[in-house]
N, C-alpha and C. Protein backbone atom coordinates (compact mmCIF):
# COMPACT_ATOMS: atom_id res chain seq x y z
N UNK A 1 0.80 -1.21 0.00
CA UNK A 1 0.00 0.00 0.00
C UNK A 1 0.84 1.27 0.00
N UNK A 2 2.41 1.09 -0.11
CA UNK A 2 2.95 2.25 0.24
C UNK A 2 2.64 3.16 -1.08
N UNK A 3 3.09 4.11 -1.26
CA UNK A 3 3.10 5.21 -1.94
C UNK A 3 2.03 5.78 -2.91
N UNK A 4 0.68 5.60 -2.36
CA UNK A 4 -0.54 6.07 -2.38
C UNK A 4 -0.14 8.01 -2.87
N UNK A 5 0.13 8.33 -1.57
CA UNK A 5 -0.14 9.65 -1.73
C UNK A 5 1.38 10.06 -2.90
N UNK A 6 2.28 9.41 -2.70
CA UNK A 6 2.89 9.62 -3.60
C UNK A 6 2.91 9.73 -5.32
N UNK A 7 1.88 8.65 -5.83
CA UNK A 7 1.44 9.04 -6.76
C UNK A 7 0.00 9.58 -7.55
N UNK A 8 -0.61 10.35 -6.15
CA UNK A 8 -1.63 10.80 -6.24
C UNK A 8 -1.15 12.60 -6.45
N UNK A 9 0.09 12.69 -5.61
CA UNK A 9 1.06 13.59 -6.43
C UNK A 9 1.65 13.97 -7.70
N UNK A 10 1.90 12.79 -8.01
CA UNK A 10 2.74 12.94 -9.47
C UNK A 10 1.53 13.25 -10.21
N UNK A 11 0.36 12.56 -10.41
CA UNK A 11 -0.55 12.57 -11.26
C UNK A 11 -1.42 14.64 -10.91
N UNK A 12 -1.39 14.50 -10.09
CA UNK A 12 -2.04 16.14 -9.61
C UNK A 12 -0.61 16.99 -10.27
N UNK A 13 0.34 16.83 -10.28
CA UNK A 13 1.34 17.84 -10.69
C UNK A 13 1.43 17.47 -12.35
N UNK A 14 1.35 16.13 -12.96
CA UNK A 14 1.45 16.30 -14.33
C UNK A 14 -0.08 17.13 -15.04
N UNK A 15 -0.99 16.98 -14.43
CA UNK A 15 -2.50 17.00 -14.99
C UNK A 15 -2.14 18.81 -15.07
N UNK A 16 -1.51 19.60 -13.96
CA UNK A 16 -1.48 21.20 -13.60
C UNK A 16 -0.28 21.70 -14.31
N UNK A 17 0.67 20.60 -14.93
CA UNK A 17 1.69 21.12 -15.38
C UNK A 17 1.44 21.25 -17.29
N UNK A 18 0.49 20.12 -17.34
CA UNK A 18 -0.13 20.52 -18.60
C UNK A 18 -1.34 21.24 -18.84
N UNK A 19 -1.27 22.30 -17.64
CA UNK A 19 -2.33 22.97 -18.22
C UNK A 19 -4.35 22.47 -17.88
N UNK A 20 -3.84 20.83 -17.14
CA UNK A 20 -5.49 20.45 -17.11
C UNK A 20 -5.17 20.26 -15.76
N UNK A 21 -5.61 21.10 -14.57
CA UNK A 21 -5.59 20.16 -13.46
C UNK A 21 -6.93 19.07 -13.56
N UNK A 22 -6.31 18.06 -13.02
CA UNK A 22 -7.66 16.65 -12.72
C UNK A 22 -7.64 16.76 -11.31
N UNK A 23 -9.19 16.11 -10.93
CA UNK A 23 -9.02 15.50 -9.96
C UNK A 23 -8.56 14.10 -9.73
N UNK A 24 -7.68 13.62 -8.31
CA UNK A 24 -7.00 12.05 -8.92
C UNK A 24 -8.02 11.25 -8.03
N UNK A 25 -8.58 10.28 -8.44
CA UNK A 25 -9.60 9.45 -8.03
C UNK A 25 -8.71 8.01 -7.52
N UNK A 26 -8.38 7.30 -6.29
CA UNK A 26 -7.53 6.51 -6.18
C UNK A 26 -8.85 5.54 -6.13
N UNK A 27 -9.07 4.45 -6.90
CA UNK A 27 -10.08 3.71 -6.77
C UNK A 27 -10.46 2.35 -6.75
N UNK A 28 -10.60 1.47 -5.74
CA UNK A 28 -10.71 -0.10 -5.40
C UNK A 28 -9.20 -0.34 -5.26
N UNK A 29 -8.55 0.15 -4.26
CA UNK A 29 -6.90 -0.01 -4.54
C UNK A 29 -6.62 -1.56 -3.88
N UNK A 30 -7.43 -1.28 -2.30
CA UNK A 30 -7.75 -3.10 -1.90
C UNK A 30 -9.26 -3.24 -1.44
N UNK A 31 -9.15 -4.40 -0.94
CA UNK A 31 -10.49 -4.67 -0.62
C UNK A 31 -10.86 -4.74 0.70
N UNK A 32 -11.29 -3.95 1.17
CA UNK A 32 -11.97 -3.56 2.35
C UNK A 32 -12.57 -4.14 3.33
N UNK A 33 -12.41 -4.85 4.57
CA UNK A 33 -13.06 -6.35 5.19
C UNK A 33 -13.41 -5.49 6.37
N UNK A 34 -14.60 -5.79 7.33
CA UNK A 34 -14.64 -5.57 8.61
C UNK A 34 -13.40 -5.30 9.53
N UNK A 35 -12.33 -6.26 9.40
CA UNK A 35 -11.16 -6.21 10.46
C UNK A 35 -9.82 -4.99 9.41
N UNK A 36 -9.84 -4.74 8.70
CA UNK A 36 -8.68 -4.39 8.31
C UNK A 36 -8.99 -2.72 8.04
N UNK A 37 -9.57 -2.27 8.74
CA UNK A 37 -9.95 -0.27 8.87
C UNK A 37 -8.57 -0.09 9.29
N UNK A 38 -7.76 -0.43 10.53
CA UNK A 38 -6.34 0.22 10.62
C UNK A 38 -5.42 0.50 9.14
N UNK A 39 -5.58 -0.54 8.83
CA UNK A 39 -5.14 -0.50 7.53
C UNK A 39 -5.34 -0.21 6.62
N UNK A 40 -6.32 -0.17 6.07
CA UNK A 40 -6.98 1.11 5.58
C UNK A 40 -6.55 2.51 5.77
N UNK A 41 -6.88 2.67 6.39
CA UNK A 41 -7.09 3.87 7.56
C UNK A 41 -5.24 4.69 7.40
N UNK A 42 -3.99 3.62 7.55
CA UNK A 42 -3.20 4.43 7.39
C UNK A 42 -2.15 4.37 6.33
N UNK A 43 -2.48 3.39 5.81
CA UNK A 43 -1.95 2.74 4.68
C UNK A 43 -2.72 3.45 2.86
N UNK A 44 -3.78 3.96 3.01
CA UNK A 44 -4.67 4.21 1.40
C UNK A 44 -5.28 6.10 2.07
N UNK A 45 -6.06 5.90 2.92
CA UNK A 45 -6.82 7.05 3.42
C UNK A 45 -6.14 7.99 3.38
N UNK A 46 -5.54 8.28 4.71
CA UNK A 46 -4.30 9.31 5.25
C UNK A 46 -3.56 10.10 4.07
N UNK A 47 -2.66 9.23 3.47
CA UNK A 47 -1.66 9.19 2.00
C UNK A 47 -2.70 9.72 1.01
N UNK A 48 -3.55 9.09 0.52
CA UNK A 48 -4.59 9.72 0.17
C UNK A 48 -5.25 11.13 0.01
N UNK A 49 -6.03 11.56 0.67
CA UNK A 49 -6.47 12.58 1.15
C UNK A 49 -5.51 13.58 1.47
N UNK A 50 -4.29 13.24 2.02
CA UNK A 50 -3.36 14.23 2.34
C UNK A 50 -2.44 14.72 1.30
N UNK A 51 -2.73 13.86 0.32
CA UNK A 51 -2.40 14.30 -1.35
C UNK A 51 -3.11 15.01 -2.11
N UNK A 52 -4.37 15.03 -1.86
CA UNK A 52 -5.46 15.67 -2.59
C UNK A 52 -5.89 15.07 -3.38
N UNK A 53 -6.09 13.83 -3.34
CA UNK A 53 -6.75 12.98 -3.90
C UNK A 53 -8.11 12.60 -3.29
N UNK A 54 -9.12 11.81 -4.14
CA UNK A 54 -10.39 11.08 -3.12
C UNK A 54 -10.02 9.43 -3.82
N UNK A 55 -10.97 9.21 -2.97
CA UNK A 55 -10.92 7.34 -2.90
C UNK A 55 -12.22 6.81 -3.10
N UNK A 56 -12.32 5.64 -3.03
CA UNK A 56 -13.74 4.73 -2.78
C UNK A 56 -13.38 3.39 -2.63
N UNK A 57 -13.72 3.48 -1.38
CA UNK A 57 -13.57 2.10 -1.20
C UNK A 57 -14.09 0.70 -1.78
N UNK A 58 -13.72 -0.48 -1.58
CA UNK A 58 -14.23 -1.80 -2.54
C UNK A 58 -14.27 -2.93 -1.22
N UNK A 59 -15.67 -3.61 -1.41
CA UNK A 59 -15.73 -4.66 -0.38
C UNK A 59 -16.26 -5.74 -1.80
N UNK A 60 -14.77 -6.57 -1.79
CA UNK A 60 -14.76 -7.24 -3.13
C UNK A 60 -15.60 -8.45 -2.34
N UNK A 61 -17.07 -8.69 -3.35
CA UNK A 61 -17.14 -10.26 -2.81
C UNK A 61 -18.42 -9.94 -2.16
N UNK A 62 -18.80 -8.33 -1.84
CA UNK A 62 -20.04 -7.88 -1.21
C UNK A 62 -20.37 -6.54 -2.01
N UNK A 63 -20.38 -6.52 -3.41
CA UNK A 63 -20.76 -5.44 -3.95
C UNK A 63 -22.07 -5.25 -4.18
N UNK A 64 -22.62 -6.63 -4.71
CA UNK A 64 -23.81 -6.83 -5.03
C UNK A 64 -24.53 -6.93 -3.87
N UNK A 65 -24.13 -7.57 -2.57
CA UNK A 65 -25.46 -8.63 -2.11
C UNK A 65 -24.91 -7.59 -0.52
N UNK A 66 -24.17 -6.73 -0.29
CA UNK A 66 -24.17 -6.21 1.54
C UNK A 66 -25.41 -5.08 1.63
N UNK A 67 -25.73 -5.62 2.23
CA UNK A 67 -27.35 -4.99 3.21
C UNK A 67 -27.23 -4.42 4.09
N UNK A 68 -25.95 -4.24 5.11
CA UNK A 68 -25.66 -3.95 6.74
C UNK A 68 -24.53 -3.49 6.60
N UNK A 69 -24.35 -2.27 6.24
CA UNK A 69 -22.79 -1.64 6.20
C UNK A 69 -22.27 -1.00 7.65
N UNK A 70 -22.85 -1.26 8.66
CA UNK A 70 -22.21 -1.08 9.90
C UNK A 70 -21.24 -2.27 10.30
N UNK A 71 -21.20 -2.75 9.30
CA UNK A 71 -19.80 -3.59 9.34
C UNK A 71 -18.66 -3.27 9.30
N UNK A 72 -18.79 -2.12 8.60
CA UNK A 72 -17.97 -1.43 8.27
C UNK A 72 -17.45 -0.01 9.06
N UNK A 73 -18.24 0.00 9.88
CA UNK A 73 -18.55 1.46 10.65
C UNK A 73 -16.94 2.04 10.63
N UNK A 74 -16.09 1.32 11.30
CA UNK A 74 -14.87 1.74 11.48
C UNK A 74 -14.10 2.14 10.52
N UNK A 75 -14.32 2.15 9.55
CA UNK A 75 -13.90 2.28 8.01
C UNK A 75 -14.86 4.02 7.69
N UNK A 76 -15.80 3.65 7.80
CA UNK A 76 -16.73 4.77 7.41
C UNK A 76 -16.30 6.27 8.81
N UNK A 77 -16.30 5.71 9.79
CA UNK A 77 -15.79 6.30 10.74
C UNK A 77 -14.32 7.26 10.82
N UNK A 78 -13.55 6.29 10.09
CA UNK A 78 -12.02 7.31 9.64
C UNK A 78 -12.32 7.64 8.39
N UNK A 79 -13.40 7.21 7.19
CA UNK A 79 -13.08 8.73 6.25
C UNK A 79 -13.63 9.70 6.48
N UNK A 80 -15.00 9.61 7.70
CA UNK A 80 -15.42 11.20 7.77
C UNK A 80 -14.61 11.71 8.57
N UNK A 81 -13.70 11.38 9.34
CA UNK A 81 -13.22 12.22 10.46
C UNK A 81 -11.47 12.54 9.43
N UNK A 82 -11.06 12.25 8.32
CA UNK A 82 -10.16 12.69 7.30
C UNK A 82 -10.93 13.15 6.45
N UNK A 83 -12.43 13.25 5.97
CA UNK A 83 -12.46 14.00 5.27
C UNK A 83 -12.51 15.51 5.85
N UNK A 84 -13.24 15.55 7.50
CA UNK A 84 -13.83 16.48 7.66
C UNK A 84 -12.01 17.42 8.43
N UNK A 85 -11.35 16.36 8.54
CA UNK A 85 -10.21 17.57 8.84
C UNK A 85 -9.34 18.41 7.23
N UNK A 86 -9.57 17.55 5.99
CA UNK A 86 -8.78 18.16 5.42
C UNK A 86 -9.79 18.93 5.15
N UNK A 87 -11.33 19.17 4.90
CA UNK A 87 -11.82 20.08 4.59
C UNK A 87 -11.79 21.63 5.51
N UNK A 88 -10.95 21.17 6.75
CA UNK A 88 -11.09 22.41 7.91
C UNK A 88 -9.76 22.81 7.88
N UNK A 89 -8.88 22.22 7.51
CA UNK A 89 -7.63 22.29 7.67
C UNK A 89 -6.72 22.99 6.09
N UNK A 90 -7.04 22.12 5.38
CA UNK A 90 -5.98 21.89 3.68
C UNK A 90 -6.99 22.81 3.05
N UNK A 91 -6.39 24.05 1.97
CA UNK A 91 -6.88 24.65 0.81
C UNK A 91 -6.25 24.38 -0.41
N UNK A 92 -6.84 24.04 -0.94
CA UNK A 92 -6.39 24.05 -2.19
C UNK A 92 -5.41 24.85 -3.03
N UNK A 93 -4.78 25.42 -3.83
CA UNK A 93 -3.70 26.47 -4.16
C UNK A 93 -3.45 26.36 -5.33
């Protein structure tokens, strides 16, 4: 999982250096289980977001058929509390 935010960089500096900034969408990078939010959390999210990138997560295997996403709470739990600091914190430039 390392270097997430690293090339959520490169891609935000080539997109502004030609003239198009993008937004960088990091998307289904792993797959997302009840037990593995730490990891998540500091490994994709953090790096992530602190790049200026967004994400979406992937619960491979429960795309179709999950009904009860408080399975997930802990997961859902650290992206609002990273989204809601870079939105209070990070401006754009």
């Amino acid at each position: 999982m390392a270097g997430y935010g690293a090339e959520v960089e490169e891609w935000r500096t080539k997109s502004a250096s030609a003239g198009r900034p993008l937004v960088v969408s990091m998307d289904e990078l792993a797959t997302a289980t009840p037990t593995n939010a730490d990891q998540q959390r500091k490994g994709i999210l953090w790096p992530t977001y602190l790049s200026g990138g967004q994400l979406e997560w992937y619960v491979k295997g429960e795309e179709l058929t999950l009904e009860d996403f408080r399975r997930y709470e802990d997961l859902w739990r650290s992206t609002r509390h990273a989204r809601s600091f870079v939105e209070e914190n990070c401006r754009s430039g």
